[in-house]
C-alpha atoms as a PDB file:
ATOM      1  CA  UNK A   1     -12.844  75.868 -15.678  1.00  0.00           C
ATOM      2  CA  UNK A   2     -15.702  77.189 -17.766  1.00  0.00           C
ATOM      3  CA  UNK A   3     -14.526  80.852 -16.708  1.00  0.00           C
ATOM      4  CA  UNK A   4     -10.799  80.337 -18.015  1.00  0.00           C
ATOM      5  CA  UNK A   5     -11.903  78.828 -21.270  1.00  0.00           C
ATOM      6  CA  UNK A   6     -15.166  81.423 -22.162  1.00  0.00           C
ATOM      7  CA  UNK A   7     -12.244  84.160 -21.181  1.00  0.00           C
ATOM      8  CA  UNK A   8      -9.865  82.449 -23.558  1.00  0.00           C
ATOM      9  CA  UNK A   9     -12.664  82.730 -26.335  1.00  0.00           C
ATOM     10  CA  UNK A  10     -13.966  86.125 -25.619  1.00  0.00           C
ATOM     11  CA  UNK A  11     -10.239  87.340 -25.479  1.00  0.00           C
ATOM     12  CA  UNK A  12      -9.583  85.929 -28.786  1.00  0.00           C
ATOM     13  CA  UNK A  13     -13.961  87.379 -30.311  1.00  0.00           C
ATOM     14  CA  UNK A  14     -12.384  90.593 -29.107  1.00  0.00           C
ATOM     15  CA  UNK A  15      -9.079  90.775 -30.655  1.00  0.00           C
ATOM     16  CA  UNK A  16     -10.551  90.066 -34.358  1.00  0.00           C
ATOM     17  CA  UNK A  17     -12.676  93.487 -34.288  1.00  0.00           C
ATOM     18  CA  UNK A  18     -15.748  92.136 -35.597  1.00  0.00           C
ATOM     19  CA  UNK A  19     -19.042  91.038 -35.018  1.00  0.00           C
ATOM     20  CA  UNK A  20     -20.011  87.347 -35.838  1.00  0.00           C
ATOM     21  CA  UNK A  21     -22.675  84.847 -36.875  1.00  0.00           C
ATOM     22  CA  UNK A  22     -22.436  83.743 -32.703  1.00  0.00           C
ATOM     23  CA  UNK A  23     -21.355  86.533 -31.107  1.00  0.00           C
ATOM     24  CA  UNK A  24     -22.335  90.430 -30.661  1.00  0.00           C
ATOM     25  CA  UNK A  25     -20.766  92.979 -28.617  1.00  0.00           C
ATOM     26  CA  UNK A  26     -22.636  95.573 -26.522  1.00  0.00           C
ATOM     27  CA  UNK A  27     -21.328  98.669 -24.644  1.00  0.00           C
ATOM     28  CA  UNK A  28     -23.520  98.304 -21.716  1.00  0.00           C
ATOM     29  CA  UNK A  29     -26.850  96.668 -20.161  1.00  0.00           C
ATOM     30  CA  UNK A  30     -29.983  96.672 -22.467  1.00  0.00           C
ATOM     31  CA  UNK A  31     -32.166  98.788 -21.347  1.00  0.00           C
ATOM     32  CA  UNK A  32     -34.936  98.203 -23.740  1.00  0.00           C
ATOM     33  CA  UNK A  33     -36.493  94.427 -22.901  1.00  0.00           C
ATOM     34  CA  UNK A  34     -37.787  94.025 -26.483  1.00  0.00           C
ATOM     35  CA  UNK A  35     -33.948  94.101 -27.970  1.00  0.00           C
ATOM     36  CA  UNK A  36     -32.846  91.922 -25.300  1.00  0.00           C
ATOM     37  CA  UNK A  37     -35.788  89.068 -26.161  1.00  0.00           C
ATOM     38  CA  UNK A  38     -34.825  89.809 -30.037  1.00  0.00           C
ATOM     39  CA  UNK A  39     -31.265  89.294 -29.698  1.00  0.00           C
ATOM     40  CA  UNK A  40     -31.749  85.574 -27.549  1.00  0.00           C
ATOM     41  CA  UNK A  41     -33.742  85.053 -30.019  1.00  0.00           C
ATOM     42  CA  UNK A  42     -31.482  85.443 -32.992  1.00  0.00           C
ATOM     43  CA  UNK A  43     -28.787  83.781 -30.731  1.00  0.00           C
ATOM     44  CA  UNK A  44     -30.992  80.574 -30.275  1.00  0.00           C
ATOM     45  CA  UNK A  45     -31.302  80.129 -33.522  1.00  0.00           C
ATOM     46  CA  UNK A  46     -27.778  80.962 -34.514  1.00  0.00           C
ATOM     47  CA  UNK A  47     -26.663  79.220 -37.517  1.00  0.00           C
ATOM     48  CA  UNK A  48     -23.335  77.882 -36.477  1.00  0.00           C
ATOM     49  CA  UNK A  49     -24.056  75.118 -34.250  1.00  0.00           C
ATOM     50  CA  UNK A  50     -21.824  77.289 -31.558  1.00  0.00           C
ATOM     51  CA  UNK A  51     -23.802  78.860 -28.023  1.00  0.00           C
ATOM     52  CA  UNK A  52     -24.642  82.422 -28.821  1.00  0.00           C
ATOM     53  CA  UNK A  53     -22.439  84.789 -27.037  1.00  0.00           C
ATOM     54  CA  UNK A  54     -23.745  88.223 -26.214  1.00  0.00           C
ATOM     55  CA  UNK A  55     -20.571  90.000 -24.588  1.00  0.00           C
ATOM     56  CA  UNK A  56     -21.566  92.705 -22.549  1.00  0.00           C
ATOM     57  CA  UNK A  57     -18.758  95.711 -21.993  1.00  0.00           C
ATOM     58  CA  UNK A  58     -16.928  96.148 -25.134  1.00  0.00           C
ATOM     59  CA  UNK A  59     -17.494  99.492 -27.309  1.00  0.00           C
ATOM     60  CA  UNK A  60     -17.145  98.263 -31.103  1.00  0.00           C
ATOM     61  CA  UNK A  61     -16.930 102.776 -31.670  1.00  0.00           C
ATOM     62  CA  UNK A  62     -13.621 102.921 -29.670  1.00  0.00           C
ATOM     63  CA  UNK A  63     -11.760 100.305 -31.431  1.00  0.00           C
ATOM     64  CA  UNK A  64     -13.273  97.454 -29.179  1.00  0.00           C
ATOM     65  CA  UNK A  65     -12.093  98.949 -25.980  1.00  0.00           C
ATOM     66  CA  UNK A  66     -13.524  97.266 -22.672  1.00  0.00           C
ATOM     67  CA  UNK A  67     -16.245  99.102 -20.713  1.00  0.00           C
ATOM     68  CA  UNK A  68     -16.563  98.179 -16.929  1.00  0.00           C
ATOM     69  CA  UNK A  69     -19.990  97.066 -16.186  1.00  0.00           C
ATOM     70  CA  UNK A  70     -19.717  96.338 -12.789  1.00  0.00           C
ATOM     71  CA  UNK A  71     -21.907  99.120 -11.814  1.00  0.00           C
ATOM     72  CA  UNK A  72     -24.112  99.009 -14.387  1.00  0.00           C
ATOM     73  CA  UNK A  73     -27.547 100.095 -13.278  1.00  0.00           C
ATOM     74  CA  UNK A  74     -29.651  97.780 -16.079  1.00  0.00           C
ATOM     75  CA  UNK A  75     -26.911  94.582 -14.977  1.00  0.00           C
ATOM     76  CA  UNK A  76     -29.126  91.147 -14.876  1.00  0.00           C
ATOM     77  CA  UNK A  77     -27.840  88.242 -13.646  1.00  0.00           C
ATOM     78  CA  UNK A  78     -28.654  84.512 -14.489  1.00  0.00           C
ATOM     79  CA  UNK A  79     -31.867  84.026 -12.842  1.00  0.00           C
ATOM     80  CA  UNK A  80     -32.906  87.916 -14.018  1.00  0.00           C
ATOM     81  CA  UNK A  81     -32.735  85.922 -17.540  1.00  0.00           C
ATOM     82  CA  UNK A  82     -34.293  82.663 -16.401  1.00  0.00           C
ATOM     83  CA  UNK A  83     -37.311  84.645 -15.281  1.00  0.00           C
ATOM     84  CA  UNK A  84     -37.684  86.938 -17.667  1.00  0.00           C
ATOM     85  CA  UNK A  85     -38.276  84.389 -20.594  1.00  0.00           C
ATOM     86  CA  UNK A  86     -40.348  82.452 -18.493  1.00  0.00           C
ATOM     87  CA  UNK A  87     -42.826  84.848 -18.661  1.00  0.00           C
ATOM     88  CA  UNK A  88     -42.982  84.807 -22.609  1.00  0.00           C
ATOM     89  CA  UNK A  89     -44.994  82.928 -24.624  1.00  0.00           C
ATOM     90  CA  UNK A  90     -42.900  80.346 -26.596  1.00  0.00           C
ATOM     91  CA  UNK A  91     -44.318  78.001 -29.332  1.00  0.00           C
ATOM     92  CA  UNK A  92     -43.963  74.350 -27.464  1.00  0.00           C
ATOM     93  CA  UNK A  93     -43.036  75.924 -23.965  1.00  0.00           C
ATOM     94  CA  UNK A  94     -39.319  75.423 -24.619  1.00  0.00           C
ATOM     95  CA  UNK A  95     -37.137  78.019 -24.366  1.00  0.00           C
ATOM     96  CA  UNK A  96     -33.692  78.832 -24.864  1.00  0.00           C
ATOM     97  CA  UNK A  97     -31.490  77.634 -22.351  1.00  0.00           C
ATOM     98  CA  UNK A  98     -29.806  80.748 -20.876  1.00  0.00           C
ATOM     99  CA  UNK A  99     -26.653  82.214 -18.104  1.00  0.00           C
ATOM    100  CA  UNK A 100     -25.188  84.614 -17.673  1.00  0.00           C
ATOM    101  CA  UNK A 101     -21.123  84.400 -16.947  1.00  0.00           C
ATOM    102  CA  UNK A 102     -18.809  87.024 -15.550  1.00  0.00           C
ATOM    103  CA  UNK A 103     -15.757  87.378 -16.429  1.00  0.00           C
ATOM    104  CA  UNK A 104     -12.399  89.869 -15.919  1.00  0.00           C
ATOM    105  CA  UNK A 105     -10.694  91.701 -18.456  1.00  0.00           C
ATOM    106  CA  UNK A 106      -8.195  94.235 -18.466  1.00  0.00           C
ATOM    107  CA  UNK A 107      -9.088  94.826 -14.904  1.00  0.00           C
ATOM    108  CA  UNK A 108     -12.392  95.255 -15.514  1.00  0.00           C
ATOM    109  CA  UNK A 109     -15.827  93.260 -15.375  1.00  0.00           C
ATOM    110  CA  UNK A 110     -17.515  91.887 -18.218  1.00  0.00           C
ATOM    111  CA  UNK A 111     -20.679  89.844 -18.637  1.00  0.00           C
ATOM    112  CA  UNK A 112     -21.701  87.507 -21.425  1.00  0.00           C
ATOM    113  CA  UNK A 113     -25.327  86.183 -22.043  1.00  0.00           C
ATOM    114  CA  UNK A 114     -24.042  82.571 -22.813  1.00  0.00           C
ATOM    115  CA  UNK A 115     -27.372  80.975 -25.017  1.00  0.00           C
ATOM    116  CA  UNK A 116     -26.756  77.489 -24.841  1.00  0.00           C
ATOM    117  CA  UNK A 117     -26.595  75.374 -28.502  1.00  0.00           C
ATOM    118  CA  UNK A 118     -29.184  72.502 -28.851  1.00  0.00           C
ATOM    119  CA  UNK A 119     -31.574  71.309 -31.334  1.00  0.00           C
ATOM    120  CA  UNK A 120     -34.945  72.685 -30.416  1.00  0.00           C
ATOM    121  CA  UNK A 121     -34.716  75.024 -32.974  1.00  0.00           C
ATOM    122  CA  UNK A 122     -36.379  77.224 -34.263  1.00  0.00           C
ATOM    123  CA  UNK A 123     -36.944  79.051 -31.333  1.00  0.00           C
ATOM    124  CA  UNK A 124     -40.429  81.668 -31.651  1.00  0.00           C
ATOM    125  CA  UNK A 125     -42.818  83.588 -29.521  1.00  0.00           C
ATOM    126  CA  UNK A 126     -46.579  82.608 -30.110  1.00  0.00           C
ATOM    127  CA  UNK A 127     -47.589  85.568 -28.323  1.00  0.00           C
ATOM    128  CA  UNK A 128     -46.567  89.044 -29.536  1.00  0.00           C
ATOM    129  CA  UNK A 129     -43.931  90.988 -26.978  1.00  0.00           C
ATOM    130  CA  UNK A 130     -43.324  94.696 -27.670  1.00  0.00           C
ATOM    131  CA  UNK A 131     -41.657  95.128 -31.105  1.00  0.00           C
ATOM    132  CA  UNK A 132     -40.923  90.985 -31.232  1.00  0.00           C
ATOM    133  CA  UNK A 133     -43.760  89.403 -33.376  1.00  0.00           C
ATOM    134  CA  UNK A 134     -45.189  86.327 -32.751  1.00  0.00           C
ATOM    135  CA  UNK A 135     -44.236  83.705 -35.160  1.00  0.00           C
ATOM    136  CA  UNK A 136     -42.273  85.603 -36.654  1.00  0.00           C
ATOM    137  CA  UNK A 137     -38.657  83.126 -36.397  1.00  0.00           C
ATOM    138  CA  UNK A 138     -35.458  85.215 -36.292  1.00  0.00           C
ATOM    139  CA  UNK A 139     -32.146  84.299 -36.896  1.00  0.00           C
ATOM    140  CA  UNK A 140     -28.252  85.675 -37.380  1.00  0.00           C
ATOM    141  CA  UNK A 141     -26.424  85.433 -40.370  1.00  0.00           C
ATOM    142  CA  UNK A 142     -22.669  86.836 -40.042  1.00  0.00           C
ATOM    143  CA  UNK A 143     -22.922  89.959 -37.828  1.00  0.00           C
ATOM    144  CA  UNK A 144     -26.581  90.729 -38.989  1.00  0.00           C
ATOM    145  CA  UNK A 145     -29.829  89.612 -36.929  1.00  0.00           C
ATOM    146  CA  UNK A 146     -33.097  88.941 -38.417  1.00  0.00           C
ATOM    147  CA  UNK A 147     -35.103  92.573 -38.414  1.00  0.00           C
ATOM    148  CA  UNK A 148     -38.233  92.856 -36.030  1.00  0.00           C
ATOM    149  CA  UNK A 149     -40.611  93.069 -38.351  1.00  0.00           C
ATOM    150  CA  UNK A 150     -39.489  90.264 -40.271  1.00  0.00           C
ATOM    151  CA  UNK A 151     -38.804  86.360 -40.157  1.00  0.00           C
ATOM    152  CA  UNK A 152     -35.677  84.443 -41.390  1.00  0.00           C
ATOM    153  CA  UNK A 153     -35.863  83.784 -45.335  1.00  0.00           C
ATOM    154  CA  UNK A 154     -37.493  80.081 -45.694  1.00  0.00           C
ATOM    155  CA  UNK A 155     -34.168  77.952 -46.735  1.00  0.00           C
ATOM    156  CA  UNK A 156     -33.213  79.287 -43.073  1.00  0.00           C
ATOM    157  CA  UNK A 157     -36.182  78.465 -41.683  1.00  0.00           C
ATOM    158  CA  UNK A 158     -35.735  74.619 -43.324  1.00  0.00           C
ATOM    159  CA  UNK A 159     -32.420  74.004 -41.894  1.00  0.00           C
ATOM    160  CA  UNK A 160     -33.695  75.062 -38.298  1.00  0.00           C
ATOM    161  CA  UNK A 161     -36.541  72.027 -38.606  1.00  0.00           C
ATOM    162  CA  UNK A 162     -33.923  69.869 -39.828  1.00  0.00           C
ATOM    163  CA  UNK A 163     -31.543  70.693 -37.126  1.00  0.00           C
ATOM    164  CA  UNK A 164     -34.674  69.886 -34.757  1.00  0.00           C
ATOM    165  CA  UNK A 165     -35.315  66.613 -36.221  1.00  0.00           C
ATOM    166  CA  UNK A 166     -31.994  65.538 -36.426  1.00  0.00           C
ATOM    167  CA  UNK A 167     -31.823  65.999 -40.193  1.00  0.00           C
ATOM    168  CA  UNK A 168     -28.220  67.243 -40.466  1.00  0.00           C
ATOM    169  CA  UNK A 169     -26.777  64.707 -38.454  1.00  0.00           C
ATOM    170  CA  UNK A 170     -24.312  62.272 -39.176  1.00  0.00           C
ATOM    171  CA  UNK A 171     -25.911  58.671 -39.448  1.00  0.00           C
ATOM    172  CA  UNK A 172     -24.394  58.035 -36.043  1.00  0.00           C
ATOM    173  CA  UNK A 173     -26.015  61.612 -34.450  1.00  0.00           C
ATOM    174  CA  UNK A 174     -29.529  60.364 -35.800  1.00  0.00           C
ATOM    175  CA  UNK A 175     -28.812  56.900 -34.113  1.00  0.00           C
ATOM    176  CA  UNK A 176     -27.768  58.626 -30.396  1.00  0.00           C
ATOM    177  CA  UNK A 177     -30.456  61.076 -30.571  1.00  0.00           C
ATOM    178  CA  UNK A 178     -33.194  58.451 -31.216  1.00  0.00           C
ATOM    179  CA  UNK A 179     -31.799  56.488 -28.611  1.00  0.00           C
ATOM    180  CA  UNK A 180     -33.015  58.770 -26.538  1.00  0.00           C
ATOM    181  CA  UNK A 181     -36.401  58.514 -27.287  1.00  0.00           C
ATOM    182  CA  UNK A 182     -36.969  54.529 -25.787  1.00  0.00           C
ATOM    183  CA  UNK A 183     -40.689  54.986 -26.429  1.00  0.00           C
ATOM    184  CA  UNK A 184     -40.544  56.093 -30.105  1.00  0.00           C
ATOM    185  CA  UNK A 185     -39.102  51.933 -30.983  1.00  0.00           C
ATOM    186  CA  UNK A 186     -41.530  49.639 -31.949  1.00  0.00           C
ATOM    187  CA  UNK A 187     -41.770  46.321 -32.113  1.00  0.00           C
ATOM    188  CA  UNK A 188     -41.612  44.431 -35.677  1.00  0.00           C
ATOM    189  CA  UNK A 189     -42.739  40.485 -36.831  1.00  0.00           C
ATOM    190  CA  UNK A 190     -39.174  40.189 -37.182  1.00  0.00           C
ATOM    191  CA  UNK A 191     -37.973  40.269 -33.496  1.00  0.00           C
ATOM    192  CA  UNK A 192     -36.634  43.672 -33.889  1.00  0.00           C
ATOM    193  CA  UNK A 193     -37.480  47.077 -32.694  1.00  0.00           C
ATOM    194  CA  UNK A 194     -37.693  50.082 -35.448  1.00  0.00           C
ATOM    195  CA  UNK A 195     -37.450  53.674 -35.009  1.00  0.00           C
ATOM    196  CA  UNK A 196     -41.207  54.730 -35.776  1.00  0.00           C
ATOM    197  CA  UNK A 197     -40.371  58.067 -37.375  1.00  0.00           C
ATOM    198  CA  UNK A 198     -36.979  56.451 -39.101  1.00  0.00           C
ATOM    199  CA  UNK A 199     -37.754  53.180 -40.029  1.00  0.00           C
ATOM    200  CA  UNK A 200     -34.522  52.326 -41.405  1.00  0.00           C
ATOM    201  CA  UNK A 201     -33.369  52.507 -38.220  1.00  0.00           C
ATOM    202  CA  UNK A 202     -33.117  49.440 -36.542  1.00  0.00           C
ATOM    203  CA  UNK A 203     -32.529  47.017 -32.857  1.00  0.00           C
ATOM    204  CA  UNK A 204     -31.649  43.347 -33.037  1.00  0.00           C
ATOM    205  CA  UNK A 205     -31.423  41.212 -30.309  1.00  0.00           C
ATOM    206  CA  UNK A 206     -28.199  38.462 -31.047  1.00  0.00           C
ATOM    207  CA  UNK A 207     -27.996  35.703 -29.553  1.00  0.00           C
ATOM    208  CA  UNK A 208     -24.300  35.262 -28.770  1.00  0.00           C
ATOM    209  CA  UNK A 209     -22.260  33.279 -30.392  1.00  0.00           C
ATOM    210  CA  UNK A 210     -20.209  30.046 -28.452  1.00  0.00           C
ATOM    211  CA  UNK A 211     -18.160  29.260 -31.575  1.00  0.00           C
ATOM    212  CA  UNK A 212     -16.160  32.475 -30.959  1.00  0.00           C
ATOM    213  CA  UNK A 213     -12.891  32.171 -29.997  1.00  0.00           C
ATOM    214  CA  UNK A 214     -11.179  34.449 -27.340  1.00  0.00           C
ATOM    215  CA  UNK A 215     -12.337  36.752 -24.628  1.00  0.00           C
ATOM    216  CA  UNK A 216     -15.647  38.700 -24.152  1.00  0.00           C
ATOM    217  CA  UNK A 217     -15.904  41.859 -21.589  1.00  0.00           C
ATOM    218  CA  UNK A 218     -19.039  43.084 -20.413  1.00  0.00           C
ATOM    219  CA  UNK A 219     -20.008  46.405 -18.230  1.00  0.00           C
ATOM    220  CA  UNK A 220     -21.590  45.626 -14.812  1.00  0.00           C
ATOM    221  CA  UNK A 221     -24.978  45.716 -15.649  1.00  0.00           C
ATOM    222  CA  UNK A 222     -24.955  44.665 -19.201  1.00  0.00           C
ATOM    223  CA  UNK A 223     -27.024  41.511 -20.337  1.00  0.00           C
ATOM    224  CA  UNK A 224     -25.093  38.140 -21.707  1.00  0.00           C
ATOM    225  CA  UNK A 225     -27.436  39.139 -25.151  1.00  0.00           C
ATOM    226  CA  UNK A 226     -26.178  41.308 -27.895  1.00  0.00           C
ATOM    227  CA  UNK A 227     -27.887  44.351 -29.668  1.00  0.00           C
ATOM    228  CA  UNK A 228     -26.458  45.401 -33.418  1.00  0.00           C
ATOM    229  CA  UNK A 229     -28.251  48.933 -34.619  1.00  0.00           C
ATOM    230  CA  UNK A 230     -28.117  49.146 -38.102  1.00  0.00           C
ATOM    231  CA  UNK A 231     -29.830  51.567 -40.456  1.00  0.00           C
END
């Protein structure tokens, strides 16, 4: 399923003969690590909200024609990927979440370096690699990537925390992703539990109510109590 649809997309990236603020075409394999590490880079911290999309076999200098890669001598494959950023040094130990999908166009084999979307942005090295500095936070904006020797302007570099801490998010995103932190709640003299780094987030135990009138359905599993979350 995930083939047919990323085909669908690509297809459709392709046919509007341009570069974009989440995707970038390349003619073949890199063969130059440093670019490759740059480019995830750029890709993680994308500023779309969309998975970067690195599309492998399509030559932007012959009108966007498609390039078999199949036997590309510099081809990587997912785990090629997975290891390789392994190695580097990123600030936190998290890294980009990375695959590599292959997919059939024309008649002919393409690959795209699918960089997931999430919100452990921004994404840096802490230890210089080749040409990519360390600390140094790059990004894409349109078609353009961050230079090497340079890091994202600081209103970029803002929204990226923000998108990490949940900033941007509707009121309903900042509820689900704290959720997900059970051990971040405290207890309050009030019988409820707060969110410690968003107070005005809130859990209330209910008691339910045996005035109401009609029915009440519960999930297996679910207590006879009632929680209301309220900011």
């Amino acid at each position: 399923m995930i083939t047919l649809q990323l085909t669908t997309e690509i297809t459709q990236l392709i046919n509007l003969h341009q570069e974009g603020e989440y995707w970038d075409f390349k003619k073949e394999w890199y063969t130059n690590k440093a670019d490759l590490l740059h480019d995830i880079l750029c890709m993680a911290n994308n500023m779309s909200s969309h998975d970067g999309l690195i599309i492998i076999g399509v030559d932007e200098e012959t009108d966007y024609s498609i390039c078999d890669i199949k036997n590309d001598s510099n081809r990587r494959k997912t785990q090629d990927i997975v290891s390789f950023l392994r190695d580097k040094k990123f600030a936190g130990s998290i890294r980009p979440t990375v695959f590599v999908q292959s997919i059939s166009l024309n008649s002919k084999e393409i690959d795209v370096i699918v960089i997931r979307n999430d919100r452990n942005t921004p994404y840096y090295l802490t230890e210089q690699f080749q040409g990519v500095y360390a600390n140094n936070i790059y990004t894409r904006i349109m078609d353009t990537n961050t230079p090497k020797n340079t890091s994202a302007d600081i209103n970029i570099i803002e929204k990226l925390w923000k998108k990490r801490f949940g900033l941007d998010a509707t009121t309903i995103e900042r509820a689900m992703l704290f959720l997900q932190k059970p051990c971040d709640w405290v207890n309050s003299d009030n019988n409820k539990k707060y969110y410690i780094y968003a107070p005005e987030f809130t859990i209330e135990e209910v008691s339910a109510d045996e005035c109401r009138n009609g029915y009440e359905f519960y999930l297996f599993g679910q207590w006879t109590c009632q929680y209301s979350l309220t900011q």
